[in-house]
C-alpha atoms as a PDB file:
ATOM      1  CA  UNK A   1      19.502  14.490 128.012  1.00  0.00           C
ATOM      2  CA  UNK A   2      19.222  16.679 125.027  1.00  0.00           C
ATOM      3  CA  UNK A   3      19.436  20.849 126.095  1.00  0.00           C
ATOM      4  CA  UNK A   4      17.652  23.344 124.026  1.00  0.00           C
ATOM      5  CA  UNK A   5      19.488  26.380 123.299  1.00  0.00           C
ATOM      6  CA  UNK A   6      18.374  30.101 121.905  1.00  0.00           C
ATOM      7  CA  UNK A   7      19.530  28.319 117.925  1.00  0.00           C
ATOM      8  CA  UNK A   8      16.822  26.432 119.033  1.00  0.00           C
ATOM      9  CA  UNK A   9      14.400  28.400 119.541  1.00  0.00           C
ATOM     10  CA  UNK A  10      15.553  30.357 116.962  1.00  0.00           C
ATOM     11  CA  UNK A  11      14.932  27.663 114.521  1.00  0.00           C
ATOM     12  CA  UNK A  12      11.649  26.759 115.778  1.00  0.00           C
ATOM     13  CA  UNK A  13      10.157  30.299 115.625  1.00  0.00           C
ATOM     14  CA  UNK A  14      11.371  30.574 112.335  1.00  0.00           C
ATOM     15  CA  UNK A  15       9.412  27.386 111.309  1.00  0.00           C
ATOM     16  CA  UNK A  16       6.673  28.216 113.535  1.00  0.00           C
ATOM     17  CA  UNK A  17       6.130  31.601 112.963  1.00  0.00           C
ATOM     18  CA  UNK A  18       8.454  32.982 110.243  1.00  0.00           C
ATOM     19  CA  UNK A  19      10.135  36.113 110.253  1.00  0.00           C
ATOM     20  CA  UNK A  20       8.997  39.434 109.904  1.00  0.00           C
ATOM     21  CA  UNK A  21      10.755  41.792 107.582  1.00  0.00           C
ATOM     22  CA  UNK A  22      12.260  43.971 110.374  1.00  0.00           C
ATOM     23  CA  UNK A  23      13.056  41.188 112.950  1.00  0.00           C
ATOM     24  CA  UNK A  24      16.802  40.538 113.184  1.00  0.00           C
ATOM     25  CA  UNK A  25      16.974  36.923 115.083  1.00  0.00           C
ATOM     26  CA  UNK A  26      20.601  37.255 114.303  1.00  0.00           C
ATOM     27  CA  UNK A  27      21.394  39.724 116.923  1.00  0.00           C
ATOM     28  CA  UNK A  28      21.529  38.733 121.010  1.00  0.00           C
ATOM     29  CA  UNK A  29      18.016  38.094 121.376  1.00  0.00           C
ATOM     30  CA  UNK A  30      18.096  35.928 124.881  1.00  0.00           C
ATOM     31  CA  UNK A  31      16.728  38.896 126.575  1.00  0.00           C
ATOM     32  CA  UNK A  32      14.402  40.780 124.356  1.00  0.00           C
ATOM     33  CA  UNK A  33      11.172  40.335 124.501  1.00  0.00           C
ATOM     34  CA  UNK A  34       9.094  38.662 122.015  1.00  0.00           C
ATOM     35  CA  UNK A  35       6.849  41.428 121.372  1.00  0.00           C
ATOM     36  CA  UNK A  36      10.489  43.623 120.948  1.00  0.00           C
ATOM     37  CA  UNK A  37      11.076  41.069 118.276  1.00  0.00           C
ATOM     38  CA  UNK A  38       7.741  41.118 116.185  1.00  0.00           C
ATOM     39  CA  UNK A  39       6.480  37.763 117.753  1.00  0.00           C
ATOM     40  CA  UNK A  40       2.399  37.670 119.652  1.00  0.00           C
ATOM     41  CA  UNK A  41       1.692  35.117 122.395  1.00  0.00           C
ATOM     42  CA  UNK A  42       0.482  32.728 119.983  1.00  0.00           C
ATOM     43  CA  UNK A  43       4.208  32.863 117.991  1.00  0.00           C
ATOM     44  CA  UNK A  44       5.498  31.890 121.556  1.00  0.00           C
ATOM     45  CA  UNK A  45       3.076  29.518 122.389  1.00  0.00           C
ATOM     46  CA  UNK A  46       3.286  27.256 119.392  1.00  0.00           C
ATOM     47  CA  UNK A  47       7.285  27.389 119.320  1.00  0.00           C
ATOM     48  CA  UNK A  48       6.851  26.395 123.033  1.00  0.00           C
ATOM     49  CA  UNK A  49       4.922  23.904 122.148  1.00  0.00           C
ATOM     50  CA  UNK A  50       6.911  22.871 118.712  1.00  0.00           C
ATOM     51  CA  UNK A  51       9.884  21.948 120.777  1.00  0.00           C
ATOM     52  CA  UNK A  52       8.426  20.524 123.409  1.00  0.00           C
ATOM     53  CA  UNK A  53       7.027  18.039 120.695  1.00  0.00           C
ATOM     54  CA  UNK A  54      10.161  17.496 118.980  1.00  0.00           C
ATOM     55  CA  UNK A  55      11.532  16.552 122.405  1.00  0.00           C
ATOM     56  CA  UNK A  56       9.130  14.243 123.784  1.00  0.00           C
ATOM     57  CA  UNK A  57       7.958  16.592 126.518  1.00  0.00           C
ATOM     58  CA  UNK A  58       4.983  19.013 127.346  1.00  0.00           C
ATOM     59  CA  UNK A  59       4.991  22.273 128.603  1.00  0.00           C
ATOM     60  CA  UNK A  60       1.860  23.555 130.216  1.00  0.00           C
ATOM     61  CA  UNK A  61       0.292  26.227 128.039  1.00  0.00           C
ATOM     62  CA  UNK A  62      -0.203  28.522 131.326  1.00  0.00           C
ATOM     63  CA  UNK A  63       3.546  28.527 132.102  1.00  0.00           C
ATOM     64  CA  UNK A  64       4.083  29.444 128.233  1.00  0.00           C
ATOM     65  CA  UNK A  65       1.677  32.153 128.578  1.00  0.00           C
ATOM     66  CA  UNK A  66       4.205  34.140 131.244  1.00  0.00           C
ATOM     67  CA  UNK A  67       7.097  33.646 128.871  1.00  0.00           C
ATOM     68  CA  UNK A  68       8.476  37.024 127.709  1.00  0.00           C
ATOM     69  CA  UNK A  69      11.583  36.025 126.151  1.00  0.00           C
ATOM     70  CA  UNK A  70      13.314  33.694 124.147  1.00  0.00           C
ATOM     71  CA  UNK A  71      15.776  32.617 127.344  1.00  0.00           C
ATOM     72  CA  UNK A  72      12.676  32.426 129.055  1.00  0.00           C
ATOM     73  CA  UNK A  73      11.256  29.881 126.551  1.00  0.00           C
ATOM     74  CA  UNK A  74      14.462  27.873 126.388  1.00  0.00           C
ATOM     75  CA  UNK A  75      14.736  27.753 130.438  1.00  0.00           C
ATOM     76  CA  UNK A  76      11.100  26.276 130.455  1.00  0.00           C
ATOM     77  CA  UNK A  77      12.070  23.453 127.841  1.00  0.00           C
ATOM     78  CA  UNK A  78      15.095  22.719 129.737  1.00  0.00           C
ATOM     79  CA  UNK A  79      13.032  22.675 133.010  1.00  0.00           C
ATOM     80  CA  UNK A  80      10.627  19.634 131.252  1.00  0.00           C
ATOM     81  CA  UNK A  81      13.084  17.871 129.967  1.00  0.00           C
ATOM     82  CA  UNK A  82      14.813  17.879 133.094  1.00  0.00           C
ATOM     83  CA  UNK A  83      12.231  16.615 135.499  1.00  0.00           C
ATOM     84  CA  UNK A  84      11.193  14.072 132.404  1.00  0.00           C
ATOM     85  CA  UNK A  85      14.418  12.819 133.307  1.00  0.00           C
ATOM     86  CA  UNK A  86      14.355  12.266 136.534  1.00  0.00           C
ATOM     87  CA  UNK A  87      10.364  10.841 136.602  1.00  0.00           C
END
């Protein structure tokens, strides 16, 4: 079972979303918000989406909705693709 981590969603906001001239992804971002790191809802909600594509599993767009940060985001992935594996 494949586990996303925070390069992940790294990656996928970057493709997603880009990168704003001030926003340092480089830095420990797990707990910052995405608003703290330039990003809207609908940054979040298409990199929530984005890798729940790439993984063959989807994430209700309520539940991405409460996610504030980019932990947050890769705890809900994990969640899916854990009880994908187990259906």
């Amino acid at each position: 079972m494949p586990v996303i981590t925070l390069d992940d969603v790294k990656r996928a906001l970057v493709e997603g979303a880009g990168v704003d001239a001030g926003v340092d992804l480089e830095r420990g971002i797990a707990t910052l918000t995405f608003e703290e790191l330039g990003y809207d809802s609908l940054a979040v909600l298409e990199t929530g989406l984005r890798l729940g594509r790439e993984n063959g599993v989807e994430i209700d767009d309520e539940q991405l909705a409460d996610i504030e940060t980019p932990q947050d985001l890769a705890d809900a992935v994990n969640l899916a693709l854990a009880e994908a594996a187990v259906a």
